[in-house]
C-alpha atoms as a PDB file:
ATOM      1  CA  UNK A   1     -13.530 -57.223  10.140  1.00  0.00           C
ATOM      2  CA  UNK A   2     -16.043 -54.371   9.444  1.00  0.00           C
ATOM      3  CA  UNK A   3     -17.443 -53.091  12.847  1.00  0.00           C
ATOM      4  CA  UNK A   4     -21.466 -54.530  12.627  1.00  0.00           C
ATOM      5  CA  UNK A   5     -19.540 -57.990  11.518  1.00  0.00           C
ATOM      6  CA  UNK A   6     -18.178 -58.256  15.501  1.00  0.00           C
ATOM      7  CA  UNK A   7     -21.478 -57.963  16.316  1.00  0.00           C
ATOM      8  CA  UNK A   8     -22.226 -61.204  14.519  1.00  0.00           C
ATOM      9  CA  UNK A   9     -22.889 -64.512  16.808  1.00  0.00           C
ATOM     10  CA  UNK A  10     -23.476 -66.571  14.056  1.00  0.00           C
ATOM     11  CA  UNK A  11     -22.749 -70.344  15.607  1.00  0.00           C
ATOM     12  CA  UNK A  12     -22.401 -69.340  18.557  1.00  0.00           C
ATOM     13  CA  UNK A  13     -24.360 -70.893  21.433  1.00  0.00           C
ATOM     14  CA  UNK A  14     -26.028 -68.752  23.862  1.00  0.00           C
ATOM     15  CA  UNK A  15     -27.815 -69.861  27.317  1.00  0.00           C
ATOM     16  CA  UNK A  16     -29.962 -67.896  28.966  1.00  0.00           C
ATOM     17  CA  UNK A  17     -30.904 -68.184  32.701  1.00  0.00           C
ATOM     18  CA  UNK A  18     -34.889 -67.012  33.352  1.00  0.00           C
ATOM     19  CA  UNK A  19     -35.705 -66.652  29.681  1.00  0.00           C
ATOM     20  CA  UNK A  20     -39.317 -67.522  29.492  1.00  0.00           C
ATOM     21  CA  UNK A  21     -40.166 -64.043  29.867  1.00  0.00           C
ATOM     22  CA  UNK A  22     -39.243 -60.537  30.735  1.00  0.00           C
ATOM     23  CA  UNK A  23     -35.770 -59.312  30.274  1.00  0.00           C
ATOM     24  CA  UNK A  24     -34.867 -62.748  29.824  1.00  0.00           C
ATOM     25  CA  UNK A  25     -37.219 -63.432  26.845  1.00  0.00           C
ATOM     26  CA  UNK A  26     -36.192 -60.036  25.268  1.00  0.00           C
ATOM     27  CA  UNK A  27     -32.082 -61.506  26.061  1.00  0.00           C
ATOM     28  CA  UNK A  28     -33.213 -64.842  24.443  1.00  0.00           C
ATOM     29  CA  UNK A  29     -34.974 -62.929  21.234  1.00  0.00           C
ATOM     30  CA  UNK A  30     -31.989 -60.582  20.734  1.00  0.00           C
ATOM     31  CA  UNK A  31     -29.196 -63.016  21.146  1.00  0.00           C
ATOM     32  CA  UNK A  32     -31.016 -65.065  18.128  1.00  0.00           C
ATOM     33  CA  UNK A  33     -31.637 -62.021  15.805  1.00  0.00           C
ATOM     34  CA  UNK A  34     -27.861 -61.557  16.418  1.00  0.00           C
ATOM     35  CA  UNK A  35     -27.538 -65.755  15.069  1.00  0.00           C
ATOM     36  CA  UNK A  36     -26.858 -66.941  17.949  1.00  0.00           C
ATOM     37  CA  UNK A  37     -28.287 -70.995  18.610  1.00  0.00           C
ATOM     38  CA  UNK A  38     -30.359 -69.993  21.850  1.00  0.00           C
ATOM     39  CA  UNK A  39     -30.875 -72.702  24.736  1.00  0.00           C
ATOM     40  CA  UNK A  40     -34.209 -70.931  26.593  1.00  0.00           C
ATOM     41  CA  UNK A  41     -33.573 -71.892  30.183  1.00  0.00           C
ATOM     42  CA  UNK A  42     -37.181 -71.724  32.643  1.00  0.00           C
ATOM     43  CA  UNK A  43     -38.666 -73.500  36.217  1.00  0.00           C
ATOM     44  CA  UNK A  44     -41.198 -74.681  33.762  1.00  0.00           C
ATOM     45  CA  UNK A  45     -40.808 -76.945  30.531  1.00  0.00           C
ATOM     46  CA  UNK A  46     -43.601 -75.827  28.447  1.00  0.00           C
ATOM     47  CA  UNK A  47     -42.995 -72.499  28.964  1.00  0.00           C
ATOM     48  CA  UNK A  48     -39.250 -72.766  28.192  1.00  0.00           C
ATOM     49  CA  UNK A  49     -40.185 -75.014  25.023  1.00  0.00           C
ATOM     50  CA  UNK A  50     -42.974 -72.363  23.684  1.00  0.00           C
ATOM     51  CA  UNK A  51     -40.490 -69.505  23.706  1.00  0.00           C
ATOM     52  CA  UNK A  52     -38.106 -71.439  22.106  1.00  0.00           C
ATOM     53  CA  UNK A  53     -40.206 -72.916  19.145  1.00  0.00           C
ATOM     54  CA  UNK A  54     -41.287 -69.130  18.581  1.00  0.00           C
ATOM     55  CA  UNK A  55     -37.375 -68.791  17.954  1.00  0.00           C
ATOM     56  CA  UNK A  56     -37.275 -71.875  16.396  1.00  0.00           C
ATOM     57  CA  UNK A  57     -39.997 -70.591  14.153  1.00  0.00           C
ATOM     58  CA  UNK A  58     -37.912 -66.892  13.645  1.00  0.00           C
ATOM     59  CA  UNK A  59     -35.652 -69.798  12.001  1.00  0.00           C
ATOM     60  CA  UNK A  60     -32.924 -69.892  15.034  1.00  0.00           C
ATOM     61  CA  UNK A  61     -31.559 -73.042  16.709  1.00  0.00           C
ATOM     62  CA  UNK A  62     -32.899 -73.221  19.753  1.00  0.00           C
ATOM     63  CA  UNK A  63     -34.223 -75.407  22.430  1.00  0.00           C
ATOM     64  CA  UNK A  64     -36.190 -75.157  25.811  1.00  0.00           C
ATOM     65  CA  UNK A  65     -34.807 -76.332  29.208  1.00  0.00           C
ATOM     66  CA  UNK A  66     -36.455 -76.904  32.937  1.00  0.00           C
ATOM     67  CA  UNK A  67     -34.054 -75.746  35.012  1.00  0.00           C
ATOM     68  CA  UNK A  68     -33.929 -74.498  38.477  1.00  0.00           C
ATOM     69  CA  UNK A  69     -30.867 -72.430  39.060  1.00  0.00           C
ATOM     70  CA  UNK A  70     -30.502 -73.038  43.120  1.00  0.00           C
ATOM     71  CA  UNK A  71     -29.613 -76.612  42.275  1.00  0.00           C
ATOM     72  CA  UNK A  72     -26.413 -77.716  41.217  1.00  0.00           C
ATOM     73  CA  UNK A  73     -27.216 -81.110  39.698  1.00  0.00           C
ATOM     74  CA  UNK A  74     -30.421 -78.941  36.928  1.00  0.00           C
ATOM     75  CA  UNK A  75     -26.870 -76.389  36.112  1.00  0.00           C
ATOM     76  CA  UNK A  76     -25.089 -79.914  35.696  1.00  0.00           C
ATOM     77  CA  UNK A  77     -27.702 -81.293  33.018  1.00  0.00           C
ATOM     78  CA  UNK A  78     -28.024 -77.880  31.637  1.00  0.00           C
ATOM     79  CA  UNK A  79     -25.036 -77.579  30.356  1.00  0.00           C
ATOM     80  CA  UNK A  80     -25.210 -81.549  29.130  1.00  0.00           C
ATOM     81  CA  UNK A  81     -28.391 -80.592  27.213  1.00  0.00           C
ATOM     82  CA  UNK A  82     -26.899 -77.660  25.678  1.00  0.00           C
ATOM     83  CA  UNK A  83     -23.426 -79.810  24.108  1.00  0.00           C
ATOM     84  CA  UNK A  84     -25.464 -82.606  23.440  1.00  0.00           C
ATOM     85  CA  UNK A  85     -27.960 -80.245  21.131  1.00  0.00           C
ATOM     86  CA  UNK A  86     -25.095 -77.284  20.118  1.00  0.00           C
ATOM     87  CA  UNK A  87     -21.528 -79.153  21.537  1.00  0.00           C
ATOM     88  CA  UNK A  88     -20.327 -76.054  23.064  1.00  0.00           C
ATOM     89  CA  UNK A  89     -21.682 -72.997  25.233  1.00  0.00           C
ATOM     90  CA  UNK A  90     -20.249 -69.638  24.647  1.00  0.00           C
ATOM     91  CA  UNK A  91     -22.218 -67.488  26.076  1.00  0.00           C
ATOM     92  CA  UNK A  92     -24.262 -67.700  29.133  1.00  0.00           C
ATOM     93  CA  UNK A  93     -26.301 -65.124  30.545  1.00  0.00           C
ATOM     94  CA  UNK A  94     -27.202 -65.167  34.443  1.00  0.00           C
ATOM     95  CA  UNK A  95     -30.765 -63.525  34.492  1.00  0.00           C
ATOM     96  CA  UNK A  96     -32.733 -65.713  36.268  1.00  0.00           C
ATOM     97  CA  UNK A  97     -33.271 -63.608  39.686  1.00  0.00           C
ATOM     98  CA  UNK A  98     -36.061 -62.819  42.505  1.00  0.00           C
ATOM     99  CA  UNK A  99     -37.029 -59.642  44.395  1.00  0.00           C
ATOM    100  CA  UNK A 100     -38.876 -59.089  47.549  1.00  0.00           C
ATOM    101  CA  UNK A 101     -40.196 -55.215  48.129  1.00  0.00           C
ATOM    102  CA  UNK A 102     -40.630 -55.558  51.867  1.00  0.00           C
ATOM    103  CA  UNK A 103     -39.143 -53.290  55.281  1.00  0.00           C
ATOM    104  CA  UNK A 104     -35.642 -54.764  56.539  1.00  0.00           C
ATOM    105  CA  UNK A 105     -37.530 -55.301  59.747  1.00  0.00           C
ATOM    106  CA  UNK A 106     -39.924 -57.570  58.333  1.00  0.00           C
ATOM    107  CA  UNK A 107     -37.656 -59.660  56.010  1.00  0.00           C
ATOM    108  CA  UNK A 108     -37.728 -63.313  57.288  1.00  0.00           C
ATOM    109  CA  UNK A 109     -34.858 -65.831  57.183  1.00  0.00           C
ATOM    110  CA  UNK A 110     -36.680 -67.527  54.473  1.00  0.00           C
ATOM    111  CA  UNK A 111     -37.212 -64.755  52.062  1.00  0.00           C
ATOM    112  CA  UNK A 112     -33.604 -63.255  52.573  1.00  0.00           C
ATOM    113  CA  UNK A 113     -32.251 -66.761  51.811  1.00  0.00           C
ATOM    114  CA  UNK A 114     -34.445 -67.328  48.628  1.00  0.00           C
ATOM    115  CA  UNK A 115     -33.604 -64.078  47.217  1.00  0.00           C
ATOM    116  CA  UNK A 116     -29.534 -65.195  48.068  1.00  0.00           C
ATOM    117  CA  UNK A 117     -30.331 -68.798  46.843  1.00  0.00           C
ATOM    118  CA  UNK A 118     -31.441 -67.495  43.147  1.00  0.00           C
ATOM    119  CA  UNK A 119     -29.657 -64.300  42.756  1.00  0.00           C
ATOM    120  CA  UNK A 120     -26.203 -64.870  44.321  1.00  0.00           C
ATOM    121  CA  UNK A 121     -25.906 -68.629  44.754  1.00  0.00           C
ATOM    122  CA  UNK A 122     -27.489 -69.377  41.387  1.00  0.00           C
ATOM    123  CA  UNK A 123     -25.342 -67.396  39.663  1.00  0.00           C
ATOM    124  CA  UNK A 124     -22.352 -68.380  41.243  1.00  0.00           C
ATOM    125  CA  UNK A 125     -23.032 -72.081  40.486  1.00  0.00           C
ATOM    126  CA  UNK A 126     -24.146 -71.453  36.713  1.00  0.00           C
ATOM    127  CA  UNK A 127     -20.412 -69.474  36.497  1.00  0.00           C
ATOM    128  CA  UNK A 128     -18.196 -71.985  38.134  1.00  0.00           C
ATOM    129  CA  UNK A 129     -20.172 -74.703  35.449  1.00  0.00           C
ATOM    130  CA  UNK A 130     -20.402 -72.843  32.452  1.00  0.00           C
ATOM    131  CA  UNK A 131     -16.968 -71.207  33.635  1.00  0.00           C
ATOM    132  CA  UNK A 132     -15.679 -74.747  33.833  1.00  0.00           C
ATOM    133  CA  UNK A 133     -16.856 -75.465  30.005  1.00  0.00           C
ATOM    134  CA  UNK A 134     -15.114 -72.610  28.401  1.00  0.00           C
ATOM    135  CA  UNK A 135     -12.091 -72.397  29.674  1.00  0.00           C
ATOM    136  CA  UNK A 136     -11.681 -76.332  28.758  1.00  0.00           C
ATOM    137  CA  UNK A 137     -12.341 -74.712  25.622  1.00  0.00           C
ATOM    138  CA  UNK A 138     -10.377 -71.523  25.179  1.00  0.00           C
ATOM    139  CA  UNK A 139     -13.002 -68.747  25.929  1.00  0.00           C
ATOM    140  CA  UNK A 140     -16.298 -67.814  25.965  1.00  0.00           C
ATOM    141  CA  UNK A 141     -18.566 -64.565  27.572  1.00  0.00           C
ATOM    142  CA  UNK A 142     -20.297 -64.888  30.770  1.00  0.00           C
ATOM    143  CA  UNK A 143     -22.987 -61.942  31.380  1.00  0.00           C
ATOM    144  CA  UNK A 144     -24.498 -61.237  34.785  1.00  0.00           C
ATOM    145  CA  UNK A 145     -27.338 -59.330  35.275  1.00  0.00           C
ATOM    146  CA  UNK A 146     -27.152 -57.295  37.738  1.00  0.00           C
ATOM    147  CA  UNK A 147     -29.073 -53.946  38.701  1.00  0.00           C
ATOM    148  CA  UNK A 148     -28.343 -50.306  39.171  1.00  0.00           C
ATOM    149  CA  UNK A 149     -29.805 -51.421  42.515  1.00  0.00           C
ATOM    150  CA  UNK A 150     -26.659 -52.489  43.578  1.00  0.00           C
ATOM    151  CA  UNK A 151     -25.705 -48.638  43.861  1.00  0.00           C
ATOM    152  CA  UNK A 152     -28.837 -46.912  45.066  1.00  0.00           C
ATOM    153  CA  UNK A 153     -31.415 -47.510  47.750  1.00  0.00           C
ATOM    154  CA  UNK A 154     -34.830 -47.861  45.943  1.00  0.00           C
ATOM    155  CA  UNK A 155     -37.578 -45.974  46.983  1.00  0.00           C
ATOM    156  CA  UNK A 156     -40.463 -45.683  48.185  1.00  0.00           C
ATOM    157  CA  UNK A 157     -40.484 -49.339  48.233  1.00  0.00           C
ATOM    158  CA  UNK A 158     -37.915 -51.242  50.350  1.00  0.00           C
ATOM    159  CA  UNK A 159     -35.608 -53.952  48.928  1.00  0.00           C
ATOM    160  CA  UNK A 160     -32.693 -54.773  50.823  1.00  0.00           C
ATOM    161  CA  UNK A 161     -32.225 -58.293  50.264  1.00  0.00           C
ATOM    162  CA  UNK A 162     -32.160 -57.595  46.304  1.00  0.00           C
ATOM    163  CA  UNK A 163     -30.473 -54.519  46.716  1.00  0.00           C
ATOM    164  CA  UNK A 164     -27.322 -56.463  48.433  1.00  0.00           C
ATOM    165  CA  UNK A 165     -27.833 -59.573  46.318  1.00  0.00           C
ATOM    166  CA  UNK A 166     -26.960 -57.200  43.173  1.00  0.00           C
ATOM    167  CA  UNK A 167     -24.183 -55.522  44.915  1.00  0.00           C
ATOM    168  CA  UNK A 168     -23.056 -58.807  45.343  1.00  0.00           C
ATOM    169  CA  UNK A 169     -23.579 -60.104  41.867  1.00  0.00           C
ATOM    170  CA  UNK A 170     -21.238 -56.816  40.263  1.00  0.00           C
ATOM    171  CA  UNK A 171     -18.242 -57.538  42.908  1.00  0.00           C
ATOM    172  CA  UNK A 172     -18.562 -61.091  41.542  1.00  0.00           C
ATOM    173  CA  UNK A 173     -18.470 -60.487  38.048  1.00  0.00           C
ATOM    174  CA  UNK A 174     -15.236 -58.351  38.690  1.00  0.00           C
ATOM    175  CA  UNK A 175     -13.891 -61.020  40.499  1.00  0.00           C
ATOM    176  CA  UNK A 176     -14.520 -64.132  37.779  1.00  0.00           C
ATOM    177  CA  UNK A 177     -13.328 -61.424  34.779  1.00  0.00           C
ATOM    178  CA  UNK A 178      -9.796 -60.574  36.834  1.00  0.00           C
ATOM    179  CA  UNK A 179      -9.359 -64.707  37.055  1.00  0.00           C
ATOM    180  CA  UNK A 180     -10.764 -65.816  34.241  1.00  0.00           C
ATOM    181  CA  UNK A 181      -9.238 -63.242  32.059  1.00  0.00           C
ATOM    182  CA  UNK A 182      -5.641 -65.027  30.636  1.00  0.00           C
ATOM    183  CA  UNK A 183      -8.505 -68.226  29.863  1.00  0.00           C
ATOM    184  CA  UNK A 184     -10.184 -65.760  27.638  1.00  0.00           C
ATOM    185  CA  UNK A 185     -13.327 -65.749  29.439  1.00  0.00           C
ATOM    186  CA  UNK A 186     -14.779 -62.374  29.820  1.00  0.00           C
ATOM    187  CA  UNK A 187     -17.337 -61.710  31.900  1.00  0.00           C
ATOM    188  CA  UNK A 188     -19.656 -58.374  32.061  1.00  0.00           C
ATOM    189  CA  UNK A 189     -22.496 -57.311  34.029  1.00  0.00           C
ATOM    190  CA  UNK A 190     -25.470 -55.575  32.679  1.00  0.00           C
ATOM    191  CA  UNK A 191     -26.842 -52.701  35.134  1.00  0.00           C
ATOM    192  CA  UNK A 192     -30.693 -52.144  33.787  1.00  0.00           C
ATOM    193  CA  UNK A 193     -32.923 -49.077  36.067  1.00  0.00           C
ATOM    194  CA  UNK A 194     -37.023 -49.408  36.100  1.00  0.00           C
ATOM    195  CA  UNK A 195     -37.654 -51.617  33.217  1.00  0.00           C
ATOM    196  CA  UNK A 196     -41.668 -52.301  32.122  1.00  0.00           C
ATOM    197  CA  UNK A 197     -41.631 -55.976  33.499  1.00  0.00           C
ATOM    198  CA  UNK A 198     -43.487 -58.459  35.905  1.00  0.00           C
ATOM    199  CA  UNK A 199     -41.296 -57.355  37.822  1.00  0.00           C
ATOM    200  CA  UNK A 200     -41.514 -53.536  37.819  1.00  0.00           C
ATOM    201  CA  UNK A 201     -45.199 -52.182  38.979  1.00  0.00           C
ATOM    202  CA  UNK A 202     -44.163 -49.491  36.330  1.00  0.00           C
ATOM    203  CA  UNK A 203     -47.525 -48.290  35.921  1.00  0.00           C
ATOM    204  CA  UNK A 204     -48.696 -48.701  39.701  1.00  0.00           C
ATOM    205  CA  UNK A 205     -49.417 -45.208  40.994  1.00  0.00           C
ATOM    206  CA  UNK A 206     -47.749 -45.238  43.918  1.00  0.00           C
ATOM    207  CA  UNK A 207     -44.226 -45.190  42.145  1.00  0.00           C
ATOM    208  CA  UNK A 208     -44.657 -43.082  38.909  1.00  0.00           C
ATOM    209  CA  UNK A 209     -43.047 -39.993  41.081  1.00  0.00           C
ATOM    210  CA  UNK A 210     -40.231 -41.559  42.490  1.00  0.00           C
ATOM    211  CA  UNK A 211     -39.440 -44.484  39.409  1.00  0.00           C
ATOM    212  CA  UNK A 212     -40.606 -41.917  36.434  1.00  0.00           C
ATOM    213  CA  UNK A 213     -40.274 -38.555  37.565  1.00  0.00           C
ATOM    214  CA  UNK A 214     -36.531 -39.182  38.780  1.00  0.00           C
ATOM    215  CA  UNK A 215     -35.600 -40.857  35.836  1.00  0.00           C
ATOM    216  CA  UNK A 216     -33.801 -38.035  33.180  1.00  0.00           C
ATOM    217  CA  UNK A 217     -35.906 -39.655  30.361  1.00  0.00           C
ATOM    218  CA  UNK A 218     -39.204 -39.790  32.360  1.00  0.00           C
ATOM    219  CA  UNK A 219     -39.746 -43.033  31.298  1.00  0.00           C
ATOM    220  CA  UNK A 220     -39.228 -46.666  31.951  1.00  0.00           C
ATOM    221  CA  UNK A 221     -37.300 -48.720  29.961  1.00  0.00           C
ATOM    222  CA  UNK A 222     -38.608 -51.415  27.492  1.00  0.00           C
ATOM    223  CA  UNK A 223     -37.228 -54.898  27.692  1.00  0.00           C
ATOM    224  CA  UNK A 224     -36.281 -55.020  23.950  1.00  0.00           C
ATOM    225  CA  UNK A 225     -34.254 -51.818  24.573  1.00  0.00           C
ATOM    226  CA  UNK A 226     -31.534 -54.082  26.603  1.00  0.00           C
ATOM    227  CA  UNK A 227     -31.171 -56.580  23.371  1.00  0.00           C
ATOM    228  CA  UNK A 228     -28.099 -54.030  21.506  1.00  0.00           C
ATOM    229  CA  UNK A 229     -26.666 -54.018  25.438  1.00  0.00           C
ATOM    230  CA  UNK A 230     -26.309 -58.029  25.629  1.00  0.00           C
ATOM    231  CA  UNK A 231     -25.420 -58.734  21.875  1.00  0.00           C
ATOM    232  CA  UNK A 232     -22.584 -56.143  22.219  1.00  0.00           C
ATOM    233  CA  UNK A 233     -21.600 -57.754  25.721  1.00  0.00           C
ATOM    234  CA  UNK A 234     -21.897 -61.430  24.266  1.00  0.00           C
ATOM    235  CA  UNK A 235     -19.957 -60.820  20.522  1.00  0.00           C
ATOM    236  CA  UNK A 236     -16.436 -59.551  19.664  1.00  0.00           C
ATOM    237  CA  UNK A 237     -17.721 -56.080  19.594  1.00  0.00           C
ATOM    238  CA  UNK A 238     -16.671 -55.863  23.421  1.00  0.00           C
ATOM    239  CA  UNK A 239     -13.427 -58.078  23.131  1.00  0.00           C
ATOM    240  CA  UNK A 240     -11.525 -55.986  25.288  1.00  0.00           C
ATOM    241  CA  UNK A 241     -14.122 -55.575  27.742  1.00  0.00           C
ATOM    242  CA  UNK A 242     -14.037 -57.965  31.081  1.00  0.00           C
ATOM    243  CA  UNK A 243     -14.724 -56.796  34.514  1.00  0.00           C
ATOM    244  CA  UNK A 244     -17.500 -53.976  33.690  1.00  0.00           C
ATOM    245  CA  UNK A 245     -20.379 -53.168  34.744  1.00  0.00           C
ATOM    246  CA  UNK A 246     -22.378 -51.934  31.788  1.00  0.00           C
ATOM    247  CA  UNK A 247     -26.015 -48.979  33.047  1.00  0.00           C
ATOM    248  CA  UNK A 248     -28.502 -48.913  31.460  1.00  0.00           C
ATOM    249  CA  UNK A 249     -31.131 -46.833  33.119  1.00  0.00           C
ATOM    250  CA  UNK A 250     -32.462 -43.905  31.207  1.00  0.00           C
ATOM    251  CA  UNK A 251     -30.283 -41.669  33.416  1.00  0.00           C
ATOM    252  CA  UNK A 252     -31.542 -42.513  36.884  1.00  0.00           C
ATOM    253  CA  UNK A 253     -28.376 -43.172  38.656  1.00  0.00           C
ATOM    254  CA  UNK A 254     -26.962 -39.892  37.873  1.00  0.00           C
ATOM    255  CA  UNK A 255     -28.581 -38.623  40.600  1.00  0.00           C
END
């Protein structure tokens, strides 16, 4: 196989957690490029459906799903959706997450548990189902996004709940990819820095000197600019790859 062949994911079926915009749409749009059938996965139905007839209409497979990851019974249907449309999933991405820029101090029980419930526990429960699915079926490539926040302490703006959520979500990936391994399911995690999102206040100010100015590129990263990152993590390009955590930050966590 010539090398840009193992990046092919031609009937494959991909799943993406959060997709209906952001990283997640860019994931979604990459993942199909690559020929990937793409099941868009959103808190909203007509927002999950329009981003997946504009793949549909790119001429991928693909099909929108309401889904809310902190419940166990939406994962459930999720994956019945996506083998009733495609008959397998074999690659799910975990990108659905939350973030709440607020003082320790202040953080109440409720905010530190929803950021938990969507980032940690979602992700979790999407694994152990998906997880479930391909090893029945010999393999498959789970990728968890996770966050060079998991390594540094933001600033100016405070974030521990999503900070420790992310730390969590990299320990976890390592932990699936070391069991998962002889069932030939890898499983990655994707590390992006400031990226232009909803997100991100990129262009806010307050933060250009600590987000821009300490980033080695002086620049924040562009959604699309994480699509080579996923297809590589999601095709045969990165079979011998389980257990990483893959930055992507335009330099910042050299620091």
């Amino acid at each position: 196989m010539k090398v840009l062949d193992r990046f092919d994911l031609s009937g494959r079926t991909a799943v993406v957690t959060g997709s209906t915009r952001g990283l997640g749409r860019a994931f979604a749009q990459a993942l199909s490029e690559a020929g990937a059938n793409v099941v868009v996965v959103g808190r909203s139905a007509p927002e999950a459906e329009a981003v997946s007839a504009e793949l549909s209409a790119q001429g991928a497979r693909s099909i929108g799903v309401a889904a809310d990851v902190t419940s166990r019974e939406d994962i459930e249907r999720l994956l019945e959706r996506t083998t009733a449309e495609f008959d397998r999933a074999d690659i799910l991405v975990n990108n659905a997450g939350v973030c709440i820029h607020k003082p320790a101090v202040d953080v109440t029980d409720e905010e530190w548990r929803h950021v938990m419930g969507v980032n940690v526990d979602g992700l979790w429960m999407a694994s152990q189902v998906f997880g479930r699915h391909m090893i029945s079926r010999g393999g498959g490539s789970i990728i968890n996004i996770g966050s060079m926040s998991a390594s540094i302490v933001n600033r100016p703006q405070w974030q521990p709940a999503y900070n420790a959520s992310k730390a969590a979500v990299h320990h976890l990936t390592r932990s699936l990819a070391a069991e998962w391994a002889p069932h030939n399911v890898r499983v990655n995690a994707l590390a992006p820095g400031y990226m232009r999102t909803d997100m991100s206040p990129i262009d806010d100010p307050q933060f250009h000197r600590y987000w821009i100015e300490d980033t080695p590129q002086q620049r924040a990263g562009e959604p699309e600019e994480l699509g080579g990152a996923i297809v590589f993590l999601a095709s045969a390009a990165s079979s011998f790859m389980t257990g990483s955590v893959l930055t992507v930050d335009g330099g910042y966590s050299v620091f």
